[in-house]
PDB file of N, CA and C in Angstrom:
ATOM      1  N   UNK A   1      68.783 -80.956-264.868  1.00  0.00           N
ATOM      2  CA  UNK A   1      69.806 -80.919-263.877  1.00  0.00           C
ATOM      3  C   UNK A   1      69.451 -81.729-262.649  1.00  0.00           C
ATOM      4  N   UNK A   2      68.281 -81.872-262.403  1.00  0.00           N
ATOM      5  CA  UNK A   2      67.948 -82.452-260.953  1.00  0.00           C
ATOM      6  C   UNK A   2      68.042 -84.174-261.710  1.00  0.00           C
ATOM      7  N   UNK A   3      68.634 -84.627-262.410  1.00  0.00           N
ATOM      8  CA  UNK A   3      68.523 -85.989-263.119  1.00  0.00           C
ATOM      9  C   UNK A   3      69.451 -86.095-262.318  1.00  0.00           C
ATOM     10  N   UNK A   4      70.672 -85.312-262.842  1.00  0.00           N
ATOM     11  CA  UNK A   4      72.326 -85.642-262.269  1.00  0.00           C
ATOM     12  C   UNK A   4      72.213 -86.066-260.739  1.00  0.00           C
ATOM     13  N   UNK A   5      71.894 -84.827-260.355  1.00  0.00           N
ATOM     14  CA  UNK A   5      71.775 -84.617-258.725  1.00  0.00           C
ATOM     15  C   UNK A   5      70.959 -86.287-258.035  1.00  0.00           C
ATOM     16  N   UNK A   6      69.895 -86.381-258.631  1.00  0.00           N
ATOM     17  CA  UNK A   6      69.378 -87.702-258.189  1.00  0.00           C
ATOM     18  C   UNK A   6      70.561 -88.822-258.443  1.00  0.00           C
ATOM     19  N   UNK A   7      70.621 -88.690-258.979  1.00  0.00           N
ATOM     20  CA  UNK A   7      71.488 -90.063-259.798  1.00  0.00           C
ATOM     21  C   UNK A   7      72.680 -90.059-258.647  1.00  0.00           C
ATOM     22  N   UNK A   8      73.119 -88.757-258.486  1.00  0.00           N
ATOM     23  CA  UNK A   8      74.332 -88.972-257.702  1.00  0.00           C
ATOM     24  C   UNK A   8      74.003 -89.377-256.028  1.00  0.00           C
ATOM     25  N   UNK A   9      72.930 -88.834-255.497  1.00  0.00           N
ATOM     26  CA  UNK A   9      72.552 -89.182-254.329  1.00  0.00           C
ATOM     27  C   UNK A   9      72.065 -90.447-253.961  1.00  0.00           C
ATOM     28  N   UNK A  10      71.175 -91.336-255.337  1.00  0.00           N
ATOM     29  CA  UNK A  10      71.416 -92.374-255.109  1.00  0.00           C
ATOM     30  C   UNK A  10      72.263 -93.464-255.189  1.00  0.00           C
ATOM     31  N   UNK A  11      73.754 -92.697-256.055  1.00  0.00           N
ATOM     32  CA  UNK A  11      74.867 -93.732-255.910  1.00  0.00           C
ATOM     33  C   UNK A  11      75.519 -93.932-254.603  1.00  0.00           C
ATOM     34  N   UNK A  12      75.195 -92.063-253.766  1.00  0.00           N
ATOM     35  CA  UNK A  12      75.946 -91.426-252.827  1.00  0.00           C
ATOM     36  C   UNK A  12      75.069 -92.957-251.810  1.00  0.00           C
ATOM     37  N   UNK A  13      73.839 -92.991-251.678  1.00  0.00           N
ATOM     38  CA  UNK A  13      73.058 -93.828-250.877  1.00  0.00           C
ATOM     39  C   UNK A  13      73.058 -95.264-250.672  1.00  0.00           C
ATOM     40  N   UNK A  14      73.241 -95.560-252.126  1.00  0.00           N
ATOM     41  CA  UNK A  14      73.451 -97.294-252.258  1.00  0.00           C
ATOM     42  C   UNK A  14      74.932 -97.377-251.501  1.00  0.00           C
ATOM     43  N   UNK A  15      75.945 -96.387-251.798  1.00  0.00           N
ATOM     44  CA  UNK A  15      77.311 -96.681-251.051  1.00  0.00           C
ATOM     45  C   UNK A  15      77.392 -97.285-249.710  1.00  0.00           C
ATOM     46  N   UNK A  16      76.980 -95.964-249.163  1.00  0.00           N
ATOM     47  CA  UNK A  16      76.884 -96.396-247.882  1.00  0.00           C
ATOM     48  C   UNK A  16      75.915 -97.496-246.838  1.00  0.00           C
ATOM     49  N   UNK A  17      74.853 -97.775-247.649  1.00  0.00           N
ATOM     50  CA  UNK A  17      74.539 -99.146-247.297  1.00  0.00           C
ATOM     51  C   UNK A  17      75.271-100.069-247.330  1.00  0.00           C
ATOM     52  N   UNK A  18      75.709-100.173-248.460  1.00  0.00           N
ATOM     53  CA  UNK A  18      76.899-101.136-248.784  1.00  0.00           C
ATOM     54  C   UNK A  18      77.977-101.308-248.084  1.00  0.00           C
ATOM     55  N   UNK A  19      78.834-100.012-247.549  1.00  0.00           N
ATOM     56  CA  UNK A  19      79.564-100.052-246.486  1.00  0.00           C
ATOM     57  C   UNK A  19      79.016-100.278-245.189  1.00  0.00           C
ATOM     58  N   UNK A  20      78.123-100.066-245.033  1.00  0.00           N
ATOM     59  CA  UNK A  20      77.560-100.084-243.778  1.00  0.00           C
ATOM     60  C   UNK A  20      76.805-101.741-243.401  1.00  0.00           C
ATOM     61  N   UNK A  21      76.501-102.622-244.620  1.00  0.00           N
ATOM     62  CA  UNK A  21      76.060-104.213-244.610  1.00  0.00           C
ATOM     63  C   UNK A  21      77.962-104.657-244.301  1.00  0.00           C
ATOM     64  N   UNK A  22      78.649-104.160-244.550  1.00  0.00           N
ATOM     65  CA  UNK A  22      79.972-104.851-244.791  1.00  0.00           C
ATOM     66  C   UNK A  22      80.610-104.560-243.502  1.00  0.00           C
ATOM     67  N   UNK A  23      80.027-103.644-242.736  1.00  0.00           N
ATOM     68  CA  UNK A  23      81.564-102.981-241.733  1.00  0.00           C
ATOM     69  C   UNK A  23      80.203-103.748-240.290  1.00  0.00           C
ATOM     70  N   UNK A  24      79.066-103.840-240.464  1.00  0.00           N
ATOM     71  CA  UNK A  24      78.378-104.450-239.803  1.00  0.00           C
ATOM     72  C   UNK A  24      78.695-106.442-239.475  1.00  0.00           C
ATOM     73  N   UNK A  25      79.051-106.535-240.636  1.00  0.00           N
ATOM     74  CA  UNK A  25      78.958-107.901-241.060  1.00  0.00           C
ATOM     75  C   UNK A  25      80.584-108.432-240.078  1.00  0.00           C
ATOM     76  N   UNK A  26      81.458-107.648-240.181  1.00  0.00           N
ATOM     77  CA  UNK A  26      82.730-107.533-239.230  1.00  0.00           C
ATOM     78  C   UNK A  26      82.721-107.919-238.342  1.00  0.00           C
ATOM     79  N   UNK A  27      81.595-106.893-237.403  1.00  0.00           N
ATOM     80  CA  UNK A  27      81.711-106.742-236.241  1.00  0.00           C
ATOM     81  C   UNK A  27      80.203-107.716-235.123  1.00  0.00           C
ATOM     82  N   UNK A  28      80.327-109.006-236.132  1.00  0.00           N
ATOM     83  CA  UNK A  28      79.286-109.868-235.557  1.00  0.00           C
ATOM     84  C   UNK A  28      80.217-110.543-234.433  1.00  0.00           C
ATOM     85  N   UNK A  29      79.426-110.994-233.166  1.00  0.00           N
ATOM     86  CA  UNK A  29      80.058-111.401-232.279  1.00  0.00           C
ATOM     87  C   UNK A  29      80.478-112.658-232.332  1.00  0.00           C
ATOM     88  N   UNK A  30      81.994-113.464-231.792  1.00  0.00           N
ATOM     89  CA  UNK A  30      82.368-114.272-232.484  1.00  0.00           C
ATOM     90  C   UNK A  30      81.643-115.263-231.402  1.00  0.00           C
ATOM     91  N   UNK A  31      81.561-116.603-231.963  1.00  0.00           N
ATOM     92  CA  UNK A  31      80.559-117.491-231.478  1.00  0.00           C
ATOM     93  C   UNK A  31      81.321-118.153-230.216  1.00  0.00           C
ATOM     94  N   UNK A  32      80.043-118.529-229.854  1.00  0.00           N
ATOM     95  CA  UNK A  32      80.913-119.468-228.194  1.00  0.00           C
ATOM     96  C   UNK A  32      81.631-120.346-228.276  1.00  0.00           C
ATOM     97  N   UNK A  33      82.806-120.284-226.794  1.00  0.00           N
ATOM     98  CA  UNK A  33      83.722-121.390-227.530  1.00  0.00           C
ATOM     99  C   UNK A  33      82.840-122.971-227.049  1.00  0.00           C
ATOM    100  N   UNK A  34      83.806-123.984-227.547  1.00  0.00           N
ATOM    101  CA  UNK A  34      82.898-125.412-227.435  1.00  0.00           C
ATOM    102  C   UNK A  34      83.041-125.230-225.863  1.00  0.00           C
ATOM    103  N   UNK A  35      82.383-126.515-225.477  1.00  0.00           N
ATOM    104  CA  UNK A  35      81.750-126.931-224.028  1.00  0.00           C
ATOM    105  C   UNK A  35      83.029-127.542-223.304  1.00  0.00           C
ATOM    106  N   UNK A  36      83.881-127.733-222.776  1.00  0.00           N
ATOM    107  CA  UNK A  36      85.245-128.365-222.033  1.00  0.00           C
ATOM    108  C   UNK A  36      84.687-129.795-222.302  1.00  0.00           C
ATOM    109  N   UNK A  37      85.695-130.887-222.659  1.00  0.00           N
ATOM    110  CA  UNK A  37      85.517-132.250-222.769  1.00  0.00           C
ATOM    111  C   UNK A  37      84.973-132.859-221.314  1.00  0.00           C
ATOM    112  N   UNK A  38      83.996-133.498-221.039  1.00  0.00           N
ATOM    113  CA  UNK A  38      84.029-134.343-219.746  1.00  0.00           C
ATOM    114  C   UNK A  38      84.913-134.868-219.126  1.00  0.00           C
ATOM    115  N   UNK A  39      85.739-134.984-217.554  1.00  0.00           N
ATOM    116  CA  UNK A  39      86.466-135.577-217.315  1.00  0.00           C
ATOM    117  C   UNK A  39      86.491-137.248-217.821  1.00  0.00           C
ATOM    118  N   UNK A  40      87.269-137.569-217.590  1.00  0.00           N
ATOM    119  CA  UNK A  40      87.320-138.931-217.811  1.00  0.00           C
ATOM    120  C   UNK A  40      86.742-139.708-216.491  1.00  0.00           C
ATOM    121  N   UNK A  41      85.956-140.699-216.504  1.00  0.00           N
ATOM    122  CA  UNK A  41      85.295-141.243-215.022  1.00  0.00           C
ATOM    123  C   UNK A  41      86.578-141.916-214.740  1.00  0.00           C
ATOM    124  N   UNK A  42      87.202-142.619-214.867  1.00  0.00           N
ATOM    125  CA  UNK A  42      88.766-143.056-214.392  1.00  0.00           C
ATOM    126  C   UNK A  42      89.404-142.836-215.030  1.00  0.00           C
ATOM    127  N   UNK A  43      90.990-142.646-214.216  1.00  0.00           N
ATOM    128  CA  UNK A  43      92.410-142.813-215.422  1.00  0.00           C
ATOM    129  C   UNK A  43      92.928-143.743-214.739  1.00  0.00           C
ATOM    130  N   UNK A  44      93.290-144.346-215.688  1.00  0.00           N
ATOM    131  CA  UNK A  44      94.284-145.941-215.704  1.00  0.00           C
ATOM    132  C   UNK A  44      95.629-145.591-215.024  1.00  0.00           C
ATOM    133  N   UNK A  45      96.086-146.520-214.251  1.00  0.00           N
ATOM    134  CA  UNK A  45      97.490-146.157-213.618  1.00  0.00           C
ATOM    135  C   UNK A  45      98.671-146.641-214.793  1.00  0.00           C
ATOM    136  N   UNK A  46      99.832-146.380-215.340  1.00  0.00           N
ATOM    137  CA  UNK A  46     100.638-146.333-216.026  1.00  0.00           C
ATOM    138  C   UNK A  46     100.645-148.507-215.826  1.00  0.00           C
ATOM    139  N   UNK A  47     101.190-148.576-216.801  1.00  0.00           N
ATOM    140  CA  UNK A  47     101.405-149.734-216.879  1.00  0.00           C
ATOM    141  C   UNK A  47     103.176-150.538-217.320  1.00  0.00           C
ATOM    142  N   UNK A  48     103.220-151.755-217.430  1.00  0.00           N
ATOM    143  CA  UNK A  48     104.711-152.029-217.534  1.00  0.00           C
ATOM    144  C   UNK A  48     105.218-151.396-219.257  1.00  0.00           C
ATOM    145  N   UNK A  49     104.482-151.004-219.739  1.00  0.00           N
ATOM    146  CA  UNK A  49     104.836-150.168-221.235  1.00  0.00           C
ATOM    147  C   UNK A  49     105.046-148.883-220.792  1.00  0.00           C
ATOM    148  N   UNK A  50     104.761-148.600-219.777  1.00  0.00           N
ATOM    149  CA  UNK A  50     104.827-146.872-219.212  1.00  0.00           C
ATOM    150  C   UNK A  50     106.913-146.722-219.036  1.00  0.00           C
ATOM    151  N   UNK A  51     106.785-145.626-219.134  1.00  0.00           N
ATOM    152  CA  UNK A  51     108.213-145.009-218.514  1.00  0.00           C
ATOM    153  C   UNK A  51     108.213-144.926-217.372  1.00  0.00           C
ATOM    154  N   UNK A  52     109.687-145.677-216.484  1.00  0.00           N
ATOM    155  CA  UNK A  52     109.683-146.259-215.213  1.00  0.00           C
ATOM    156  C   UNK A  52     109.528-144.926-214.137  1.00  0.00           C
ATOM    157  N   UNK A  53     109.414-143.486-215.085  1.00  0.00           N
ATOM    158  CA  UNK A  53     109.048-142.677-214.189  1.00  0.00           C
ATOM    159  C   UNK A  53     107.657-142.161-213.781  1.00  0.00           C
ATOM    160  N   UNK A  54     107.224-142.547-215.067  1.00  0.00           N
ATOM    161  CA  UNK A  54     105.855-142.300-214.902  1.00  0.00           C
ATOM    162  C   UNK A  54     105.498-143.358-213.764  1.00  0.00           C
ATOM    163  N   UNK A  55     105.803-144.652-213.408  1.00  0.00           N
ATOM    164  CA  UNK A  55     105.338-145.635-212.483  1.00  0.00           C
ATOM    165  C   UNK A  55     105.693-145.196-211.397  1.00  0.00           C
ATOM    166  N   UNK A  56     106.922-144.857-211.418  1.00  0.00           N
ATOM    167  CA  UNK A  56     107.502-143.751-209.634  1.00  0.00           C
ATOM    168  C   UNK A  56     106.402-142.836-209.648  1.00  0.00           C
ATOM    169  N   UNK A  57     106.204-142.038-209.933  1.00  0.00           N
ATOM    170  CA  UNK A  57     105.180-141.110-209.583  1.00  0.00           C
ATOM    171  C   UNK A  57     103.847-140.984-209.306  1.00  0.00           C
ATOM    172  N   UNK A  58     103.705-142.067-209.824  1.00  0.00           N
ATOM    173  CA  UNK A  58     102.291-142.828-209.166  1.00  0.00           C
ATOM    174  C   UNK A  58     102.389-143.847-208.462  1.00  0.00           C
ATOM    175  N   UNK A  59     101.772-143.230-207.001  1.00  0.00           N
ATOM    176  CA  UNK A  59     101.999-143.915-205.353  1.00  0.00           C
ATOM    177  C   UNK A  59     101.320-145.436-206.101  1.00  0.00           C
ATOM    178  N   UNK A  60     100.118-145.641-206.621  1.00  0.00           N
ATOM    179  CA  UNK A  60     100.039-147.326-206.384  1.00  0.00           C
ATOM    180  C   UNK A  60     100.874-147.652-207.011  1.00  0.00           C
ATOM    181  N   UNK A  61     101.292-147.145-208.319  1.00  0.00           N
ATOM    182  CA  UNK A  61     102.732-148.641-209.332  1.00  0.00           C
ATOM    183  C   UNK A  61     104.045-148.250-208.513  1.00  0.00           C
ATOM    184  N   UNK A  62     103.821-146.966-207.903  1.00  0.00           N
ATOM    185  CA  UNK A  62     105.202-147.111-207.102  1.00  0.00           C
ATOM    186  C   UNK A  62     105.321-148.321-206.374  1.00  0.00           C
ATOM    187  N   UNK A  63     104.522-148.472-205.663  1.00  0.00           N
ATOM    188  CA  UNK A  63     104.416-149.443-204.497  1.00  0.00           C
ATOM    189  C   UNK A  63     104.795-150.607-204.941  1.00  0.00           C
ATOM    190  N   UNK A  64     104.424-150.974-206.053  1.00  0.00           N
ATOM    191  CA  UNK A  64     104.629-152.284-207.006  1.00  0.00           C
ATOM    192  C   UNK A  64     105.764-152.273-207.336  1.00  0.00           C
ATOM    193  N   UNK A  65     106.594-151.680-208.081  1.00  0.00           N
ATOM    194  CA  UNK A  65     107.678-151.128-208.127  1.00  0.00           C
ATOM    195  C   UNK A  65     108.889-151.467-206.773  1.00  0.00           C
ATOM    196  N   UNK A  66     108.364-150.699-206.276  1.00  0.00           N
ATOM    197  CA  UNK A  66     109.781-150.521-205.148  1.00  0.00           C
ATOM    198  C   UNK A  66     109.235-151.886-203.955  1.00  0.00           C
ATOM    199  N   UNK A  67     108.176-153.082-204.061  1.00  0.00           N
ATOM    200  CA  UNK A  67     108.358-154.424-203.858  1.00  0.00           C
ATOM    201  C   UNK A  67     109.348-155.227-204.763  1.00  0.00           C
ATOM    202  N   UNK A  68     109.562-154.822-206.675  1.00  0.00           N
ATOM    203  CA  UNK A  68     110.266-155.636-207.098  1.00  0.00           C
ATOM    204  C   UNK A  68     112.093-155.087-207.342  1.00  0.00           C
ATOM    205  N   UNK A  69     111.798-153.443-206.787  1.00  0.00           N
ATOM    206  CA  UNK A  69     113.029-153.091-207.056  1.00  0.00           C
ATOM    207  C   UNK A  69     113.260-152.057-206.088  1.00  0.00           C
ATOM    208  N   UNK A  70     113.362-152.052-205.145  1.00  0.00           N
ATOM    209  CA  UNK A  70     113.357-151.185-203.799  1.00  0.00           C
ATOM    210  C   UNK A  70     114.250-149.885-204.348  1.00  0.00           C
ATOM    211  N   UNK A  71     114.275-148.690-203.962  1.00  0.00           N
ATOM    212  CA  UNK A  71     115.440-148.324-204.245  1.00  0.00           C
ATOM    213  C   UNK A  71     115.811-147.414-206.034  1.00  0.00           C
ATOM    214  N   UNK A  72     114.715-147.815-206.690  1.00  0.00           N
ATOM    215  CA  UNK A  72     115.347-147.390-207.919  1.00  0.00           C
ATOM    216  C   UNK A  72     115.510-146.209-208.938  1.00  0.00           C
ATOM    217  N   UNK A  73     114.394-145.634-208.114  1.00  0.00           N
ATOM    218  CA  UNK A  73     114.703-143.710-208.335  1.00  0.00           C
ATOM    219  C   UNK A  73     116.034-143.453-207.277  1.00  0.00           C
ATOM    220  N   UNK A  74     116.536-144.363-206.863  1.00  0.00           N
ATOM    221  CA  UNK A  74     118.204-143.642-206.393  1.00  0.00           C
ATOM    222  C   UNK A  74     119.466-144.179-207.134  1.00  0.00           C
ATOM    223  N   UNK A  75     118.802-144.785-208.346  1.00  0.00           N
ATOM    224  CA  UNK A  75     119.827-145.909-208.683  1.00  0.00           C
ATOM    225  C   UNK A  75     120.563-144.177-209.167  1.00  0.00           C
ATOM    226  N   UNK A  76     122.127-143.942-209.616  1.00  0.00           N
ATOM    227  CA  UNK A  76     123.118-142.616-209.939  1.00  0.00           C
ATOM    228  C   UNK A  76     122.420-142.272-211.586  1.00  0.00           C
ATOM    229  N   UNK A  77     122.253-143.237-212.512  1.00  0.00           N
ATOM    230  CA  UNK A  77     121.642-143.630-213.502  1.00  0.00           C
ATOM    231  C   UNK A  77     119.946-142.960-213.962  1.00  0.00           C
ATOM    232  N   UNK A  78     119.879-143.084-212.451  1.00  0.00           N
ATOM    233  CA  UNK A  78     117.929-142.836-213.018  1.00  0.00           C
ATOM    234  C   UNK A  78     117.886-141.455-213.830  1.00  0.00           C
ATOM    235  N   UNK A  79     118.283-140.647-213.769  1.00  0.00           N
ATOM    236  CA  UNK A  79     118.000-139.557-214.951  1.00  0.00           C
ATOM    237  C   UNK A  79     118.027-139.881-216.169  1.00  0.00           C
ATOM    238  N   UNK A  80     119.060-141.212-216.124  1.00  0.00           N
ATOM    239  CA  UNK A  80     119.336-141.194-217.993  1.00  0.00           C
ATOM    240  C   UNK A  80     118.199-142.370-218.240  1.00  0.00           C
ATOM    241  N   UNK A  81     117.764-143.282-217.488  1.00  0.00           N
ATOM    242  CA  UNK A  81     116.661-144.363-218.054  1.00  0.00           C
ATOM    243  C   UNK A  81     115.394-144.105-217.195  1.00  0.00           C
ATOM    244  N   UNK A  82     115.367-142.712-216.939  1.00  0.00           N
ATOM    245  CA  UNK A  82     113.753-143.226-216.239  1.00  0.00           C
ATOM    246  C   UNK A  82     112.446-142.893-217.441  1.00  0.00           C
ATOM    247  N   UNK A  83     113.517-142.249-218.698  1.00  0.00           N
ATOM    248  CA  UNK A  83     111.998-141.992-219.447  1.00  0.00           C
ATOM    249  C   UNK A  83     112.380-143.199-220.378  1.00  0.00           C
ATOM    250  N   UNK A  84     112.455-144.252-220.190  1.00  0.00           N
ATOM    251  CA  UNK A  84     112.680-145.907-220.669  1.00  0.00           C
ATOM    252  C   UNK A  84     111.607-146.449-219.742  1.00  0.00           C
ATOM    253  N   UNK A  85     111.435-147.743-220.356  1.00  0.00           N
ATOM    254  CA  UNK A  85     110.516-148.669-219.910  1.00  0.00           C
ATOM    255  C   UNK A  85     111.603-149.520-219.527  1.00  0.00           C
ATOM    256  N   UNK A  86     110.753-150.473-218.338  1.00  0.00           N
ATOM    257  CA  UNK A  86     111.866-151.642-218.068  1.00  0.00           C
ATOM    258  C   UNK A  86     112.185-152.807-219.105  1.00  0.00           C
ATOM    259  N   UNK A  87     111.632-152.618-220.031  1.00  0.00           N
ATOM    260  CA  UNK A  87     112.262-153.732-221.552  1.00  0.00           C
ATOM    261  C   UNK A  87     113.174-153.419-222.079  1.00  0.00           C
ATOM    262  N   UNK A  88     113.275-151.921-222.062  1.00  0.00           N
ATOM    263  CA  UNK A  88     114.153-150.762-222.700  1.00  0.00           C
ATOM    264  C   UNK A  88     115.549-150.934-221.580  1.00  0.00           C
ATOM    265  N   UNK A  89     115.456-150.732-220.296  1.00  0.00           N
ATOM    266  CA  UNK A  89     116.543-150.467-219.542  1.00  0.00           C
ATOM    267  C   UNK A  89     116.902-151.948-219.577  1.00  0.00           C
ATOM    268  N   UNK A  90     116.960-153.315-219.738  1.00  0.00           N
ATOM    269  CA  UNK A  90     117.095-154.558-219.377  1.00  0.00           C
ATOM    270  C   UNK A  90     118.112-154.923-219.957  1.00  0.00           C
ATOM    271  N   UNK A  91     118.440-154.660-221.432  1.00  0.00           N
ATOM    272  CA  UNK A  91     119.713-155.068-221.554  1.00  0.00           C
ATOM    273  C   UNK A  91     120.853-154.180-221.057  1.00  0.00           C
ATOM    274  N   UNK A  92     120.937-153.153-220.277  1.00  0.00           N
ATOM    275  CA  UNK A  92     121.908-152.034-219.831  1.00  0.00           C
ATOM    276  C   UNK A  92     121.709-152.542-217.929  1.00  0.00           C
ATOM    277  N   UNK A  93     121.351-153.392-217.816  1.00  0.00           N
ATOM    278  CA  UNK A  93     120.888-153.367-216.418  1.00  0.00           C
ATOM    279  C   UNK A  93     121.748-154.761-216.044  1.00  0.00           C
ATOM    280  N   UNK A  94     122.656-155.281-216.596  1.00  0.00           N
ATOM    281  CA  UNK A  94     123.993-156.263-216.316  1.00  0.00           C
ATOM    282  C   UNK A  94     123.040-157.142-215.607  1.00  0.00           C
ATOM    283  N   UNK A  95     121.902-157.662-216.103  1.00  0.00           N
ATOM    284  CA  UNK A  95     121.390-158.645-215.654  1.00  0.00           C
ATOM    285  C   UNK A  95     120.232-158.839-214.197  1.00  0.00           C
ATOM    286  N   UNK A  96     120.200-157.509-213.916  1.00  0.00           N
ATOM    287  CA  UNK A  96     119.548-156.796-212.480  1.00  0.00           C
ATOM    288  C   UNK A  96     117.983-156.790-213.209  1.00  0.00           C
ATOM    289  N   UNK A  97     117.343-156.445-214.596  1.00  0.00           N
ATOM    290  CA  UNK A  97     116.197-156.664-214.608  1.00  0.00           C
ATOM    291  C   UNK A  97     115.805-157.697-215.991  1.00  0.00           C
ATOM    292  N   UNK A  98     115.132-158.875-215.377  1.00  0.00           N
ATOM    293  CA  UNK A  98     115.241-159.705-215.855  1.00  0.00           C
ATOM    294  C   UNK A  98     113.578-159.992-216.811  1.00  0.00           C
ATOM    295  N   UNK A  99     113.474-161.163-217.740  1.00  0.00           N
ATOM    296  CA  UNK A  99     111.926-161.188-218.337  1.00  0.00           C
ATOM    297  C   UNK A  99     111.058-161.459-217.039  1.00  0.00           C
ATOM    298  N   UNK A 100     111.765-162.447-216.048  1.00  0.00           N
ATOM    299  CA  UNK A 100     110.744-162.875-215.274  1.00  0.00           C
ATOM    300  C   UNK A 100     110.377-161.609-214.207  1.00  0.00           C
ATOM    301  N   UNK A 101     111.643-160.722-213.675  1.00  0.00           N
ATOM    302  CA  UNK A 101     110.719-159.742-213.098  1.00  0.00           C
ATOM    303  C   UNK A 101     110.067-158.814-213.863  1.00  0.00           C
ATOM    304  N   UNK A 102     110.470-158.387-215.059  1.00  0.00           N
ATOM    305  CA  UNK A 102     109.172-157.634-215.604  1.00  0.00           C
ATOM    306  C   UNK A 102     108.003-158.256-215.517  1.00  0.00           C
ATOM    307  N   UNK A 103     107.898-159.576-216.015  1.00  0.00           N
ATOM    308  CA  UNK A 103     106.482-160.242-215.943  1.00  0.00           C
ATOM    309  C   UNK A 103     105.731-160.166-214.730  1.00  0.00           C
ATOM    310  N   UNK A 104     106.939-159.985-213.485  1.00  0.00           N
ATOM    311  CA  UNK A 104     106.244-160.121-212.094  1.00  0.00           C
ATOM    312  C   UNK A 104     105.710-158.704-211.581  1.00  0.00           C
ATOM    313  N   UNK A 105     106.171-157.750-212.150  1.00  0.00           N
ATOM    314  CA  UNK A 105     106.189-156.572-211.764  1.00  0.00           C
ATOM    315  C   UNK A 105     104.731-156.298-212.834  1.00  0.00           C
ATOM    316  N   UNK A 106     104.526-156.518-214.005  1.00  0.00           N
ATOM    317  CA  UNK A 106     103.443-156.493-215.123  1.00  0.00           C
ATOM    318  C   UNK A 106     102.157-157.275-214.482  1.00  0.00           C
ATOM    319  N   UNK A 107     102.598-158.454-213.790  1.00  0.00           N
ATOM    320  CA  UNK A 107     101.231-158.969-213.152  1.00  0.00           C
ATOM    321  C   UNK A 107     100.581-158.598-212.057  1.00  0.00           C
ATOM    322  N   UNK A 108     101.785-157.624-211.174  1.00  0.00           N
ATOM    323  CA  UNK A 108     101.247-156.893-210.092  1.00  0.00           C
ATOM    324  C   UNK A 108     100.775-155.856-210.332  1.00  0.00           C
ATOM    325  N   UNK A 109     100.785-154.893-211.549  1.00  0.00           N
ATOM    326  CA  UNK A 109     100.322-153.817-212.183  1.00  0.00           C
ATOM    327  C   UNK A 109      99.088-154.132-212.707  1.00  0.00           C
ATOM    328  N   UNK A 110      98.691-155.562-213.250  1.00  0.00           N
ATOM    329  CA  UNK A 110      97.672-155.899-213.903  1.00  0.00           C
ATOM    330  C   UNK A 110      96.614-155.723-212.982  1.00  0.00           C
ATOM    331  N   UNK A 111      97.051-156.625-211.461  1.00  0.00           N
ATOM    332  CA  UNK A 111      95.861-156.668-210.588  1.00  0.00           C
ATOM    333  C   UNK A 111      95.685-155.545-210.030  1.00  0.00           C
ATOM    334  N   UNK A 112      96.122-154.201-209.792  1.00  0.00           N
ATOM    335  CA  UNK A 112      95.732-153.229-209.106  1.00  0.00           C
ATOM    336  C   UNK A 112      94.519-152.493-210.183  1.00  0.00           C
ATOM    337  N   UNK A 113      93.403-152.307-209.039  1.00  0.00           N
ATOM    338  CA  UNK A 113      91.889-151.504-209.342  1.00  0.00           C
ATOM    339  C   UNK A 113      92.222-150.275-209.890  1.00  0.00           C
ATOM    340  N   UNK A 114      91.772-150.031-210.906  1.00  0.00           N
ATOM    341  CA  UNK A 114      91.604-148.487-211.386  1.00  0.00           C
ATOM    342  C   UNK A 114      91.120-147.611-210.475  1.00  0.00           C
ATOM    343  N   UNK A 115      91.992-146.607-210.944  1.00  0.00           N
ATOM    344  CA  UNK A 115      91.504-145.276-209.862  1.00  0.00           C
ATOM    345  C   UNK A 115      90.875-144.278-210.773  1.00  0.00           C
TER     346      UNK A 115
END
């Protein structure tokens, strides 16, 4: 009789190890998160491929900007083309933005220093 009894206490024993490697194994702590990316040492100011709002909103291409087109976050319009580029708005622009001022407006964007 003490065969049974063993037999059962060591099934009773191996169990709960077993549950106990498994309910342990759960509750491991979850690992660190990664390290935050490095800032970037500069960001580039939007360029003449940028959306003409993204260039309004940044004081230096603004500046560039409102030398070749004074005025043009008031144009009644600007909601519907400011997330356009000026290549994009040029044929809707009855002749107001032309290749040569994009080019002029693109070469004044070229020379301004990264910030």
């Amino acid at each position: 009789m003490e065969i049974p009894m063993l037999k059962t206490l060591f099934a009773a024993t191996a169990a709960t190890l077993l549950i106990a490697g498994a309910a342990s194994a759960q509750t491991a702590p979850a690992p660190a998160p990664a390290p935050a990316p490095a800032p970037a040492a500069h960001v580039a100011h939007p360029t003449i491929e940028s959306p003409i709002e993204a260039l309004i909103n940044d004081p230096v291409t603004n500046a560039v900007v409102q030398k070749h087109l004074p005025g043009v976050e008031k144009h009644p319009a600007y909601s519907q083309f400011k997330g356009m580029t000026f290549r994009q708005v040029a044929p809707y622009s009855e002749g107001h933005i032309t290749d040569e001022l994009i080019a002029a407006i693109d070469a004044d964007l070229k020379a301004l220093p990264a910030h």
